[in-house]
Protein backbone atom coordinates (compact mmCIF):
# COMPACT_ATOMS: atom_id res chain seq x y z
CA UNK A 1 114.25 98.17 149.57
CA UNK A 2 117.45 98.10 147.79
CA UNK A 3 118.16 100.21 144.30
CA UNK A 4 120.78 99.33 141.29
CA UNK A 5 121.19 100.48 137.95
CA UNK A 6 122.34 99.03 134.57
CA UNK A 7 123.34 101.90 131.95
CA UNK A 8 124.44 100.76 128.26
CA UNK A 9 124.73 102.76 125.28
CA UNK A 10 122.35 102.24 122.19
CA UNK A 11 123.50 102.05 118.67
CA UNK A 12 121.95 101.30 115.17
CA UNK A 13 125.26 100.22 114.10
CA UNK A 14 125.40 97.09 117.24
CA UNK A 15 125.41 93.90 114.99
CA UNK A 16 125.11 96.06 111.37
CA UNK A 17 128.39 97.35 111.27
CA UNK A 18 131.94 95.99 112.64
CA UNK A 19 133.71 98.27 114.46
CA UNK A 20 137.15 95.91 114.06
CA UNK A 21 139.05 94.17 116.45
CA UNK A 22 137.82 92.35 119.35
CA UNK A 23 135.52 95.89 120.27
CA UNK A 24 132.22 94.11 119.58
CA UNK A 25 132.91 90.56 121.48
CA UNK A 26 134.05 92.89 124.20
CA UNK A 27 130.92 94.28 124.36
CA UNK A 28 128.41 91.69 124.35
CA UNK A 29 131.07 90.16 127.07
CA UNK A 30 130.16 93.15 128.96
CA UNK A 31 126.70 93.18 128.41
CA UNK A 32 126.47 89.69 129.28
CA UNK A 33 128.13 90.43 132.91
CA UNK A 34 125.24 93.21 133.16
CA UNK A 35 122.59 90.50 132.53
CA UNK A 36 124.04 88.42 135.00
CA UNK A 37 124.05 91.08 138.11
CA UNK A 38 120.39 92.20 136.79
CA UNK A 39 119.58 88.31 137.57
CA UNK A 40 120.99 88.41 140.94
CA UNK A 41 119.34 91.74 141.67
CA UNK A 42 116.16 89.63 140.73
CA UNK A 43 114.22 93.25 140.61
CA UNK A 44 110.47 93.79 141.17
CA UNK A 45 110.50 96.54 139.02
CA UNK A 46 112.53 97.85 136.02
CA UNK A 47 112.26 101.50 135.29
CA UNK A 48 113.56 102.24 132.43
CA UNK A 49 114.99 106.11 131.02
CA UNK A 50 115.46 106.55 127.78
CA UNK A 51 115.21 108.69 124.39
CA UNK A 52 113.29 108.84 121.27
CA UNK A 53 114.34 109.98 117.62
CA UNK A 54 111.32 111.30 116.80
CA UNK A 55 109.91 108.12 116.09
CA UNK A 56 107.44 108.25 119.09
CA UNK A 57 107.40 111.34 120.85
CA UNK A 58 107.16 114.35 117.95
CA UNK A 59 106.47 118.27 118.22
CA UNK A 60 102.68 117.06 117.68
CA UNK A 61 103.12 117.23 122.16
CA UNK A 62 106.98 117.21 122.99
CA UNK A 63 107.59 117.16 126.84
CA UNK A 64 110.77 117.01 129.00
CA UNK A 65 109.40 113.48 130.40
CA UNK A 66 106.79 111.12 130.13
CA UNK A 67 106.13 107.84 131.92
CA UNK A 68 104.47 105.09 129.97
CA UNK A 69 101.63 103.46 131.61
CA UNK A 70 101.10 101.58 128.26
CA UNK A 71 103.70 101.60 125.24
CA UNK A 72 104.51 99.47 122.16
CA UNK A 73 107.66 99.23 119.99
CA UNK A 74 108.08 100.86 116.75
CA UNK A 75 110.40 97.56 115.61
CA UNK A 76 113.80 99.71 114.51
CA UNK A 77 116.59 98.10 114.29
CA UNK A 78 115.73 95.05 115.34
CA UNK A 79 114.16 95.86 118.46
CA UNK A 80 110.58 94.86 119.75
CA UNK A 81 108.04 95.83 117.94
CA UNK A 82 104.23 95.68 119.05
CA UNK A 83 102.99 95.78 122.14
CA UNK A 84 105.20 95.41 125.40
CA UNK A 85 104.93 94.20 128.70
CA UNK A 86 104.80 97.32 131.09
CA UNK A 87 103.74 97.43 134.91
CA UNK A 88 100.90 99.75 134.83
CA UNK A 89 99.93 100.31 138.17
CA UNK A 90 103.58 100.91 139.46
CA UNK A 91 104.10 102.89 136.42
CA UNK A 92 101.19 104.99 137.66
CA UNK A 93 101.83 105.14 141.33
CA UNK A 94 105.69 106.16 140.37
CA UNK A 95 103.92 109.34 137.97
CA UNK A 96 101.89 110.54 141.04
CA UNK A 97 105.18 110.07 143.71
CA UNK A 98 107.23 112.25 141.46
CA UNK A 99 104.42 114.71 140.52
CA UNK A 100 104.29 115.02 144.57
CA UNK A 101 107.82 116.23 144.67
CA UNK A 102 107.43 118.66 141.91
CA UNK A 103 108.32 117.49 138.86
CA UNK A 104 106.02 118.37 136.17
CA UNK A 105 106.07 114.85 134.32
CA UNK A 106 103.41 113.48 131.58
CA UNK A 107 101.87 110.11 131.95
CA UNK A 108 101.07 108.17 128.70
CA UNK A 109 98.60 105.30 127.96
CA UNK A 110 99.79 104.81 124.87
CA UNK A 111 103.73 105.82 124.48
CA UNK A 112 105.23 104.53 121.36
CA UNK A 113 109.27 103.54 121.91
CA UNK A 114 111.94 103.26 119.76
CA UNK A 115 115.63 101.82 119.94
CA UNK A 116 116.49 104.16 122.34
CA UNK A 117 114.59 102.53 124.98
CA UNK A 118 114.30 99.02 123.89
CA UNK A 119 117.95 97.97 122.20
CA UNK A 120 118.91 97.98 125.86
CA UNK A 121 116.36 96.32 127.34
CA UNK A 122 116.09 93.72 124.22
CA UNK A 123 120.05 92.97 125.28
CA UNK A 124 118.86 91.74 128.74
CA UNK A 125 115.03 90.59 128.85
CA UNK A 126 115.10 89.65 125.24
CA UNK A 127 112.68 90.49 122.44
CA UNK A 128 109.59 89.06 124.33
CA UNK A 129 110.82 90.74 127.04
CA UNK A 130 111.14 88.41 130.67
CA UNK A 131 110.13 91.50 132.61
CA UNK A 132 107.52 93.99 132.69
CA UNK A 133 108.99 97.51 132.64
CA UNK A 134 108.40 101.26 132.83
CA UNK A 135 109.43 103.09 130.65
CA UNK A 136 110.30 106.70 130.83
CA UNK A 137 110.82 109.37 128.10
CA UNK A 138 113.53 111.71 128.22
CA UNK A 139 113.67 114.23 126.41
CA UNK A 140 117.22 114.34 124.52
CA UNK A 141 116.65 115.66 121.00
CA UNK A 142 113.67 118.31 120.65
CA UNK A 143 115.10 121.58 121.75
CA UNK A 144 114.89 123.41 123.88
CA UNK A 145 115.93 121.22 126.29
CA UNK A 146 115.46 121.68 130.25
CA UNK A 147 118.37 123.33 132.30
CA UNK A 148 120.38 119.99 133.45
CA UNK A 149 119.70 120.66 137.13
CA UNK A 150 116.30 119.48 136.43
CA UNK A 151 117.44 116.15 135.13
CA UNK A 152 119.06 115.66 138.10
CA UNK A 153 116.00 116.52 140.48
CA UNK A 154 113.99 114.59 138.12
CA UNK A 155 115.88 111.61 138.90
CA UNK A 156 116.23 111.82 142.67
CA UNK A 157 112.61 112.37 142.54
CA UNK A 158 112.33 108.17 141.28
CA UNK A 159 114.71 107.08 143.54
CA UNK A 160 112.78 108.43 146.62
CA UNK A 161 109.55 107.55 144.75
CA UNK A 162 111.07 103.87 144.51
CA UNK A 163 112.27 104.05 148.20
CA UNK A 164 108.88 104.18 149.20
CA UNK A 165 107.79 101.84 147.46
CA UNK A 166 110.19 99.52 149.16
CA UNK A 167 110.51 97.27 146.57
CA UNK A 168 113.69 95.64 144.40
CA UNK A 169 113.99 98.55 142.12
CA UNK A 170 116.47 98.78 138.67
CA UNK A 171 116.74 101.45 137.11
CA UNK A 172 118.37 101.41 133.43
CA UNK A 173 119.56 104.11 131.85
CA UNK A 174 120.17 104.29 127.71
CA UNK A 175 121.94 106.63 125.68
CA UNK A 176 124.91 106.85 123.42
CA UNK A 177 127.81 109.24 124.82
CA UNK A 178 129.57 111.86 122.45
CA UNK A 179 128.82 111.43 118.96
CA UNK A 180 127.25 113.69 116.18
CA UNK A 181 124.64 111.87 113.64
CA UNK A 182 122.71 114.18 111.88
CA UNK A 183 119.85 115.18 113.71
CA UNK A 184 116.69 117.28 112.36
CA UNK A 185 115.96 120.74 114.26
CA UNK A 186 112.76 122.66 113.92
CA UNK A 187 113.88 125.59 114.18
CA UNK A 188 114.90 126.52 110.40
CA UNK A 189 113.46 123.47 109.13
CA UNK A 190 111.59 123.35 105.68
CA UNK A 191 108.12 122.42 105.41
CA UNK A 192 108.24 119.08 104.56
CA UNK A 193 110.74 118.11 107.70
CA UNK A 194 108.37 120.08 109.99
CA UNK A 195 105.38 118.05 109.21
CA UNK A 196 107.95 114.72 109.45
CA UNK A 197 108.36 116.30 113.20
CA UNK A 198 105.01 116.42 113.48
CA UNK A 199 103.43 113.39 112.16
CA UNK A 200 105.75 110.52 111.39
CA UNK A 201 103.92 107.10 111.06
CA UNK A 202 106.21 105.13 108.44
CA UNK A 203 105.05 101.77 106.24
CA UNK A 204 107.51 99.10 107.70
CA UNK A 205 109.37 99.08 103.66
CA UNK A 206 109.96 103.44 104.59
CA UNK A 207 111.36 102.49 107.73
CA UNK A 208 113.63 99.90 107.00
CA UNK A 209 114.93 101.82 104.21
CA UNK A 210 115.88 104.69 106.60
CA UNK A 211 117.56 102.71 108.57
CA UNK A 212 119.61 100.69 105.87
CA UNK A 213 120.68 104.22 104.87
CA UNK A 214 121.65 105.21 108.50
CA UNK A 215 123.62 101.73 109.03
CA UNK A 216 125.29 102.67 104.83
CA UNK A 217 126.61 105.56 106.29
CA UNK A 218 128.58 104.14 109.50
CA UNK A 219 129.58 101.39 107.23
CA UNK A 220 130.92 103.94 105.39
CA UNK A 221 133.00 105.81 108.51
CA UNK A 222 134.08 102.13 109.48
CA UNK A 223 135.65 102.07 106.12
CA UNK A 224 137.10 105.33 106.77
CA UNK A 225 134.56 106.74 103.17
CA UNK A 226 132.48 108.79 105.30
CA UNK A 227 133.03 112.34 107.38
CA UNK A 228 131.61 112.59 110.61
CA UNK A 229 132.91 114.70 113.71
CA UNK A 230 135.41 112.63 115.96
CA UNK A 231 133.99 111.02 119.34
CA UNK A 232 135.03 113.13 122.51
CA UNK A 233 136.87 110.26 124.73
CA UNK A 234 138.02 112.72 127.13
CA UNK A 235 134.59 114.33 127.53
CA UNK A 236 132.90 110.94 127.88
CA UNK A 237 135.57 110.37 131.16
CA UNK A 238 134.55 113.10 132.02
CA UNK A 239 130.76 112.50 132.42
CA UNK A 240 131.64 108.65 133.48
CA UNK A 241 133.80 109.73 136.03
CA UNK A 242 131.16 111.65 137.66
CA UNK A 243 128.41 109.00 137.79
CA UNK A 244 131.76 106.56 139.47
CA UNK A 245 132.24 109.43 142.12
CA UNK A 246 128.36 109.00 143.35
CA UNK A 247 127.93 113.16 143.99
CA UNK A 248 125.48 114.18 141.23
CA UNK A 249 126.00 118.05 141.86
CA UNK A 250 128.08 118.69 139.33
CA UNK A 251 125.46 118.34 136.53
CA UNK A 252 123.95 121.41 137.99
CA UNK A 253 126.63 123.49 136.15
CA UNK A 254 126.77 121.42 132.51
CA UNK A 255 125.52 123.81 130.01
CA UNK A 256 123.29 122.20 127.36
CA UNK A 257 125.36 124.17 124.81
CA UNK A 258 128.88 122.60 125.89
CA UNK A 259 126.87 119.40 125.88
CA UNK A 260 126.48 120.12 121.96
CA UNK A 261 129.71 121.07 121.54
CA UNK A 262 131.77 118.80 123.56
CA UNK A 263 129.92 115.67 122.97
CA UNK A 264 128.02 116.30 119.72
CA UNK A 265 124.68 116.81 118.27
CA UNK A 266 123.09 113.23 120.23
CA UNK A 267 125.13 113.72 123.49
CA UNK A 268 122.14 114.98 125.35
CA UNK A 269 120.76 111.04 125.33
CA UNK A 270 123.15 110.74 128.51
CA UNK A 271 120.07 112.85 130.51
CA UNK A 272 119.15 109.47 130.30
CA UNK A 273 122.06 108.52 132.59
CA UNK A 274 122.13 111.56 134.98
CA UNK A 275 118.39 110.55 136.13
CA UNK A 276 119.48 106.93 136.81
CA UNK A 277 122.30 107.39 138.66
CA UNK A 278 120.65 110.44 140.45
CA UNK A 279 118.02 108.08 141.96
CA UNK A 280 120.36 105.34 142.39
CA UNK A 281 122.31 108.33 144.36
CA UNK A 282 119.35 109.18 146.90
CA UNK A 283 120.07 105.34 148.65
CA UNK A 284 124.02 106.65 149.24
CA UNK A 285 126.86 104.97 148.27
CA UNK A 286 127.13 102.54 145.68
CA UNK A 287 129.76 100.38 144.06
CA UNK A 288 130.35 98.81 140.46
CA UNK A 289 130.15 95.66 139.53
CA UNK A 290 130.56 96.48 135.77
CA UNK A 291 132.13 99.36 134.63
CA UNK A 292 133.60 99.22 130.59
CA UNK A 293 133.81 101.92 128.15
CA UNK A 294 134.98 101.99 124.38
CA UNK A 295 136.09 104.58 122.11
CA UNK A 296 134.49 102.90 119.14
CA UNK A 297 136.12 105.01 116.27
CA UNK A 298 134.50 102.50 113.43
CA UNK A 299 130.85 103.79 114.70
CA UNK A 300 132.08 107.40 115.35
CA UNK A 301 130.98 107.06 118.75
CA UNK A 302 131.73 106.32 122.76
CA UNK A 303 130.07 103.10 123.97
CA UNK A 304 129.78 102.53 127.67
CA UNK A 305 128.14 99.75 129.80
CA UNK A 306 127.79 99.79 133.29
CA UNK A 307 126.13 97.82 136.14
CA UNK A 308 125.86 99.63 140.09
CA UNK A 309 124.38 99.05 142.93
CA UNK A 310 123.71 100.10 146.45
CA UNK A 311 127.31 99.51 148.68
């Protein structure tokens, strides 16, 4: 049994918009190093946290987590779109380990996915995806969101589920750090938004069209056109630092409201990373083979990518 994880930020601007410099080759250098150790890790399982944008999981049944027994890509920006690969019976047996420890966690036989799960796992398995995965909703954007304790428990509750299973087990974690796009609430919403939150099922010409507007818009803050509120480097050290220290209790005390306020109106996608390295942190100590992070002022956002494993 041996556990790693592989945790890289998501963004519909990666490849649509330049963020200057050498930012972006330094990224895919990184992200290339990450594919490497994931190929010497040569895992038996890929589990897989991540968020929607209410392209999947809606207020039609919003829960804090869901495991996908069976999923298919939505296609945005880029990213797989169809049908995937995922491991069915160990998603299954992992739902029933963590329900044993308490977790209240949904199972899903037919989870839809988004970038926020698969730009990630397209950057090291490919579109056709080499590897099976599992895939596991976290909740990030439909409030109200769980206290962040339970993130944490959730988490450790994989890692012992995956200790068990004594297997090769990786657990990625996706998520953008601080930054503020504009994100749809219910609460306050007008009617035609609610029933957007409630039933979303796009042609592909709707959906492409909201995303060319999404990737207009950072264009537009790359130019330095557009407004948005300023990335939070300091708070995103802050959060990294404490996944590089390997004691998890911290979270406990993270209010979701200084989340919001420190990191900005997406920031809660890094539950995401808080369950990975929490199960990555029931196997003790562990080291990093990758660690980069970028203040990517062009996209208005923090951009980390990071590879650990077991010391």
């Amino acid at each position: 049994m041996s556990l790693a994880v592989a945790a890289l930020s998501h963004a519909p601007s990666f490849g649509n918009v330049d963020p200057g410099g050498t930012t972006f080759a330094e990224i895919n250098e990184a992200i290339d190093e990450v594919r490497t150790f994931v190929d010497e890790f040569d895992p038996e399982v890929v589990v897989v946290f991540g968020p929607d944008h209410f392209n999947g999981q809606l207020y039609s049944n919003i829960s804090p987590w869901v495991v996908g027994a069976q999923a298919e890509g939505v296609g945005d920006y880029g990213t797989t779109e169809g049908p995937i690969p995922v491991d069915s019976e160990i998603a299954r047996e992992l739902h029933a380990r963590v329900l044993e420890q308490g977790i209240e966690i949904g199972r899903s036989e037919r989870m839809k996915v988004d970038h926020g799960v698969m730009q990630p796992v397209n950057f090291l398995f490919g579109l056709e995806l080499s590897r099976p995965i599992v895939p596991v909703f976290v909740n990030s954007l439909g409030h109200p969101l769980t206290p962040m304790y339970r993130v944490r428990e959730m988490g450790e509750a994989f890692g012992k589920a995956a200790q068990a299973m004594d297997k090769r087990v990786l657990f990625m974690a996706s998520g953008g750090i601080s930054h503020d796009p504009p994100i749809p609430r219910w609460e306050g919403a007008p009617g035609t938004l609610m029933e957007r939150l409630i039933d979303y099922a796009p042609t592909r010409e709707e959906r492409l069209a909201r995303e060319n507007a999404i990737v207009t818009s950072i264009q537009k803050i790359a130019d330095g056109e557009g407004s948005s509120d300023p990335l939070n480097e300091e708070w995103d050290t802050l959060l990294l630092d404490t996944f590089r220290s390997g004691d998890l209790s911290p979270v406990d005390a993270w209010d979701n409201g200084w989340f919001l306020a420190e990191g900005g109106s997406a920031a809660h996608e890094m539950r995401s990373w808080i369950a990975a390295y929490a199960a990555l942190s029931t196997a003790g100590a562990y080291e990093f083979p990758v660690d980069r992070y970028w203040a990517v002022r062009g996209w208005a956002a923090g951009f980390a990518v990071q590879a650990a494993r077991t010391a």
